[in-house]
N, C-alpha and C. Protein backbone atom coordinates (compact mmCIF):
# COMPACT_ATOMS: atom_id res chain seq x y z
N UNK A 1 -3.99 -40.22 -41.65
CA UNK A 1 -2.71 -40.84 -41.38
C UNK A 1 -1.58 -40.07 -42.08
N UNK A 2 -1.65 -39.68 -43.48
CA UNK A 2 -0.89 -39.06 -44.06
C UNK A 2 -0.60 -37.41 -43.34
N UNK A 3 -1.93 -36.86 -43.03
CA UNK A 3 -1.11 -35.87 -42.24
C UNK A 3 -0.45 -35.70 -40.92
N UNK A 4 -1.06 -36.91 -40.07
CA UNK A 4 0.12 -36.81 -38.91
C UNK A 4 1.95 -37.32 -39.44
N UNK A 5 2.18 -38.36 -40.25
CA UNK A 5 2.92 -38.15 -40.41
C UNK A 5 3.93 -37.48 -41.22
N UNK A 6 2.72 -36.93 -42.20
CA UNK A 6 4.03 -35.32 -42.47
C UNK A 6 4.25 -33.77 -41.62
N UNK A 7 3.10 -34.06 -40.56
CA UNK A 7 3.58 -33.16 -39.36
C UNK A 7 4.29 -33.37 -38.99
N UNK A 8 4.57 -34.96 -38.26
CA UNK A 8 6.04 -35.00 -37.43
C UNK A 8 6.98 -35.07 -38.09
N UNK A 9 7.23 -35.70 -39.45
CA UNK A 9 8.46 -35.65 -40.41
C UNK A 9 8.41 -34.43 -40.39
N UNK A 10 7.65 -33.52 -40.67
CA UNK A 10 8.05 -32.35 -41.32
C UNK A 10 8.61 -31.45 -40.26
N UNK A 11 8.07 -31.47 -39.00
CA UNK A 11 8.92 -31.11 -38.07
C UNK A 11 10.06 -31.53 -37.70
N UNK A 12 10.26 -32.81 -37.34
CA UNK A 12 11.65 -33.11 -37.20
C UNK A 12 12.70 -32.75 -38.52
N UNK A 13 12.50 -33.01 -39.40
CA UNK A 13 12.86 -32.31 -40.53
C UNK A 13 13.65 -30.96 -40.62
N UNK A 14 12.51 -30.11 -40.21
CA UNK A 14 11.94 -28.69 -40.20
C UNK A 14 13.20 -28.24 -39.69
N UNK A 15 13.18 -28.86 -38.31
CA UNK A 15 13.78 -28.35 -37.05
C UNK A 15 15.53 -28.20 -37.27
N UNK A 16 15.61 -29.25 -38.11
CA UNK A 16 16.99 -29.85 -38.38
C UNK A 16 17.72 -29.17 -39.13
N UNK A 17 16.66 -28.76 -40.34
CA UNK A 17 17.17 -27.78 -41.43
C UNK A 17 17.07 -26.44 -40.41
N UNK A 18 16.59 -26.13 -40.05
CA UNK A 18 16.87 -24.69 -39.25
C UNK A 18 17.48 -24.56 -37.90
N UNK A 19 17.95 -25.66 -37.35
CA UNK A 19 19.47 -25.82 -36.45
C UNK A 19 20.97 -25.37 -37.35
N UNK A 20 20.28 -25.88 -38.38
CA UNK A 20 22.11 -25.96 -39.59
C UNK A 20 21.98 -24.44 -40.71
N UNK A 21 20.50 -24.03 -40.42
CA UNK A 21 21.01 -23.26 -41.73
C UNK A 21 20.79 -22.06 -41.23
N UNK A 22 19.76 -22.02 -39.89
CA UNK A 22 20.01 -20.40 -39.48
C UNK A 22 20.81 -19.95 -38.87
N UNK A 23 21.65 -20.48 -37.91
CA UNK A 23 22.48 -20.32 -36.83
C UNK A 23 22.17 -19.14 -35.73
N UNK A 24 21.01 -19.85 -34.75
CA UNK A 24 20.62 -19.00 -33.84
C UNK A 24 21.76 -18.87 -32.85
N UNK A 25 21.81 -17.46 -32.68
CA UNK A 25 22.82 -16.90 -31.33
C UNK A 25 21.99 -16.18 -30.78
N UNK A 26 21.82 -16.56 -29.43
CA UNK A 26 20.45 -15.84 -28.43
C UNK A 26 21.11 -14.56 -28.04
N UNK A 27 20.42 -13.39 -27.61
CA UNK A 27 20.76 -11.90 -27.17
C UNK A 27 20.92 -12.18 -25.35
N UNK A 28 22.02 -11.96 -24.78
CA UNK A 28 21.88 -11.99 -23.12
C UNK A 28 21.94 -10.48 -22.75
N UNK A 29 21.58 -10.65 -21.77
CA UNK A 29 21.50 -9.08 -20.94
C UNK A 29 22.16 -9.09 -19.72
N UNK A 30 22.78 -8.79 -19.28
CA UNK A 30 23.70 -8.69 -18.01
C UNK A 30 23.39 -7.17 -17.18
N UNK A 31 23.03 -7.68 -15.84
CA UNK A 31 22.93 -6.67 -15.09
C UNK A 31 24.36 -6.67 -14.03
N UNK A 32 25.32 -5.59 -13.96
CA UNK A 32 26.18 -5.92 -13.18
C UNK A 32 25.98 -4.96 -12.16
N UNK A 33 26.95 -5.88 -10.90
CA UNK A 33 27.09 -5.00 -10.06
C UNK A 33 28.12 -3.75 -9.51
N UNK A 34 28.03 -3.13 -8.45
CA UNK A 34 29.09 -2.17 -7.75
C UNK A 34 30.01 -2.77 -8.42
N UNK A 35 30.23 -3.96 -7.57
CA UNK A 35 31.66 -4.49 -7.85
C UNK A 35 32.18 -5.55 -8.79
N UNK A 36 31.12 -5.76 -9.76
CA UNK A 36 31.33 -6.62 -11.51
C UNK A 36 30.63 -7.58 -11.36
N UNK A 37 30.19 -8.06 -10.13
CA UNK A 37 29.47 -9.49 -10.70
C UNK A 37 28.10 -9.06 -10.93
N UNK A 38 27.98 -10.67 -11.37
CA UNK A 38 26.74 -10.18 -12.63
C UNK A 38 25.13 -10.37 -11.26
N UNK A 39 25.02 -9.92 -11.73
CA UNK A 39 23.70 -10.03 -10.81
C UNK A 39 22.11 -10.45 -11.41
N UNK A 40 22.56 -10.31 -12.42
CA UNK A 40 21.07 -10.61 -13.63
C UNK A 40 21.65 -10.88 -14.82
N UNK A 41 21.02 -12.05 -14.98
CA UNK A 41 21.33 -12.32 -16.70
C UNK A 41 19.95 -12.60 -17.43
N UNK A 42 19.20 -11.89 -18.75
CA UNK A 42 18.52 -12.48 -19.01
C UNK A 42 18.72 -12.40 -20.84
N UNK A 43 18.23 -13.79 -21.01
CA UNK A 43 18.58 -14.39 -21.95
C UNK A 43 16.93 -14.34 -22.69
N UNK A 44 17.42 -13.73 -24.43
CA UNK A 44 15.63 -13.12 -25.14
C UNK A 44 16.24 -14.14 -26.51
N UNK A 45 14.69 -14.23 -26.66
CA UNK A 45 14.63 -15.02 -28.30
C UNK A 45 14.28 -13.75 -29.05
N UNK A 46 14.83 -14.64 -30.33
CA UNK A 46 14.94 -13.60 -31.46
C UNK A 46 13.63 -13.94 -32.35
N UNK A 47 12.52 -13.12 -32.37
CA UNK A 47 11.43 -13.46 -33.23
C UNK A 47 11.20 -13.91 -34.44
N UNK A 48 12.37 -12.88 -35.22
CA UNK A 48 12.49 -13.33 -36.37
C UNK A 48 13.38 -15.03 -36.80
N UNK A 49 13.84 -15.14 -35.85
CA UNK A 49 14.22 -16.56 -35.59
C UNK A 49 13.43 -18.09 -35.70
N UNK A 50 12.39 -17.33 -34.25
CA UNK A 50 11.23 -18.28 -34.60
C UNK A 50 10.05 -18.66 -35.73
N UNK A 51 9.95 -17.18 -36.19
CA UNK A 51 9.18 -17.00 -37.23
C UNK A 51 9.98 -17.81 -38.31
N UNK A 52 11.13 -17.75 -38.70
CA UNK A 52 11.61 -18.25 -40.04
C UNK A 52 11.67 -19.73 -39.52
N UNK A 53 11.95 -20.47 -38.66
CA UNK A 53 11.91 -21.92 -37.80
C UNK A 53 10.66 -22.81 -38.44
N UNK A 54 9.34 -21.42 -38.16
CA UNK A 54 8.48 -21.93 -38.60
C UNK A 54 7.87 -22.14 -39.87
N UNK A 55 8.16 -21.15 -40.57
CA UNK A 55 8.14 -21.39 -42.09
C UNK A 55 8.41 -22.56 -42.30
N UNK A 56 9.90 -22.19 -42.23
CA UNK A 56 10.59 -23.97 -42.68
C UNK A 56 9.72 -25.10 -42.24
N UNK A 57 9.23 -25.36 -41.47
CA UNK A 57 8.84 -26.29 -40.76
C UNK A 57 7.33 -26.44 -41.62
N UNK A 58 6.76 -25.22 -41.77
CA UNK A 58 5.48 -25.19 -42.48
C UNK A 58 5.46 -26.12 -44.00
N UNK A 59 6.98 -25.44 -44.65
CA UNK A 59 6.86 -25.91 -45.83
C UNK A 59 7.52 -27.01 -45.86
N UNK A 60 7.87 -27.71 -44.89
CA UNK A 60 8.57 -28.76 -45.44
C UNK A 60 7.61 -29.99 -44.96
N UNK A 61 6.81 -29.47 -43.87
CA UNK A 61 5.16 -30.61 -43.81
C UNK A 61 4.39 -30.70 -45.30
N UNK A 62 4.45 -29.57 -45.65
CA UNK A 62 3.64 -29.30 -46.96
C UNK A 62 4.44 -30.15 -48.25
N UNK A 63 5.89 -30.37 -48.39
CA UNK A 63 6.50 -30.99 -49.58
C UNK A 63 5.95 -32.06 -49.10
N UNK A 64 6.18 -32.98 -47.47
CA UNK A 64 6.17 -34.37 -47.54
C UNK A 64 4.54 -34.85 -47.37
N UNK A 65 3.53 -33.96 -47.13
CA UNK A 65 2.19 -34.63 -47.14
C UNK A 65 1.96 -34.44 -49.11
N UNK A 66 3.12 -33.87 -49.72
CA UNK A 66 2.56 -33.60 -51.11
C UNK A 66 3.07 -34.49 -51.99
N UNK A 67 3.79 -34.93 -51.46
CA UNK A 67 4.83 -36.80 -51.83
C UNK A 67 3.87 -37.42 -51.52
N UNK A 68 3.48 -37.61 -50.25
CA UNK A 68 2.64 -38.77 -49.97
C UNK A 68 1.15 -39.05 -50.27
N UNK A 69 1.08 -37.84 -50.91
CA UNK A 69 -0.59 -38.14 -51.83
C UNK A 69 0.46 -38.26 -53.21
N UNK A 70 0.50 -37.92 -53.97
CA UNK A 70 1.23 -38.28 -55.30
C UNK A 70 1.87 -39.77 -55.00
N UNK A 71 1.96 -39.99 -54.03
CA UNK A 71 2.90 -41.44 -53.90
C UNK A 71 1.63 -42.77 -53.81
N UNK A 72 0.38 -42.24 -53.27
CA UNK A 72 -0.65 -42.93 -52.95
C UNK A 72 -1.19 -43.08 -54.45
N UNK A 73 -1.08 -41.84 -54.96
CA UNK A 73 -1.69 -41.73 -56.30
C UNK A 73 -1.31 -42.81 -57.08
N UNK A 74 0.30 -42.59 -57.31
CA UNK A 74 0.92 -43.41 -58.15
C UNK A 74 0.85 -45.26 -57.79
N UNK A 75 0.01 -45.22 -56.60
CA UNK A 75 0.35 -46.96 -56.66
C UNK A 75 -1.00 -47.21 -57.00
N UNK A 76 -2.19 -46.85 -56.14
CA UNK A 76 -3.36 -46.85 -56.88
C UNK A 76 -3.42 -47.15 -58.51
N UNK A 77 -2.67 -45.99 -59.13
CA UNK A 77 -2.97 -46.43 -60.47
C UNK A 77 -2.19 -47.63 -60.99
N UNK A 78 -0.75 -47.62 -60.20
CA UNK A 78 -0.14 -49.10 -60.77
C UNK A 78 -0.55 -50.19 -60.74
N UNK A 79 -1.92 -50.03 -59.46
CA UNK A 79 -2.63 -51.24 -59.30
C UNK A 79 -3.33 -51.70 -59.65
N UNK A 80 -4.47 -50.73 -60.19
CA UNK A 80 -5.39 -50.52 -60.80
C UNK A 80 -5.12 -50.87 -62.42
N UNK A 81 -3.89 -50.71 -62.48
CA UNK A 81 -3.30 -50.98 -64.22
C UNK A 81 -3.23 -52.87 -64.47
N UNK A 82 -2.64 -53.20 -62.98
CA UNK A 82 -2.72 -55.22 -62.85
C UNK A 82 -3.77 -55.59 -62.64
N UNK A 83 -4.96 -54.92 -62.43
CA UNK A 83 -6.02 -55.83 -62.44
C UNK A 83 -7.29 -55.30 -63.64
């Protein structure tokens, strides 16, 4: 249980912090024609983009499944201390 939901926190998370802090601007390619219009556009991801997306995303599953065992920890023993 604890790790599905620090996958999806940590993704939604993830995702959020690397909307705001990388600031992806995609590369377009324009094919024009004779007479200027565009005739092809193609639009490329930036690898190193995704790659750092995912980091983030890696480590920030990893802080919140690492709360949530330390957090399990800590009540266990508080409980374990009342009885």
């Amino acid at each position: 249980m604890k790790g599905k939901i620090s996958i999806i926190s940590g993704l939604l998370i993830g995702l959020l912090i690397s909307y705001f802090t990388l600031e992806y601007r995609g590369s377009k390619i324009k094919h024009l024609g004779v007479d200027g219009k565009v005739l092809n556009e193609i639009t490329e991801l930036d690898f190193s983009f995704i790659s750092n997306a995912f980091i983030i995303i890696a480590i920030t599953s990893g802080i919140i499944y690492y709360l949530l065992v330390k957090l399990e920890k800590s009540d266990q023993k508080h409980y374990n201390s009342k009885n």
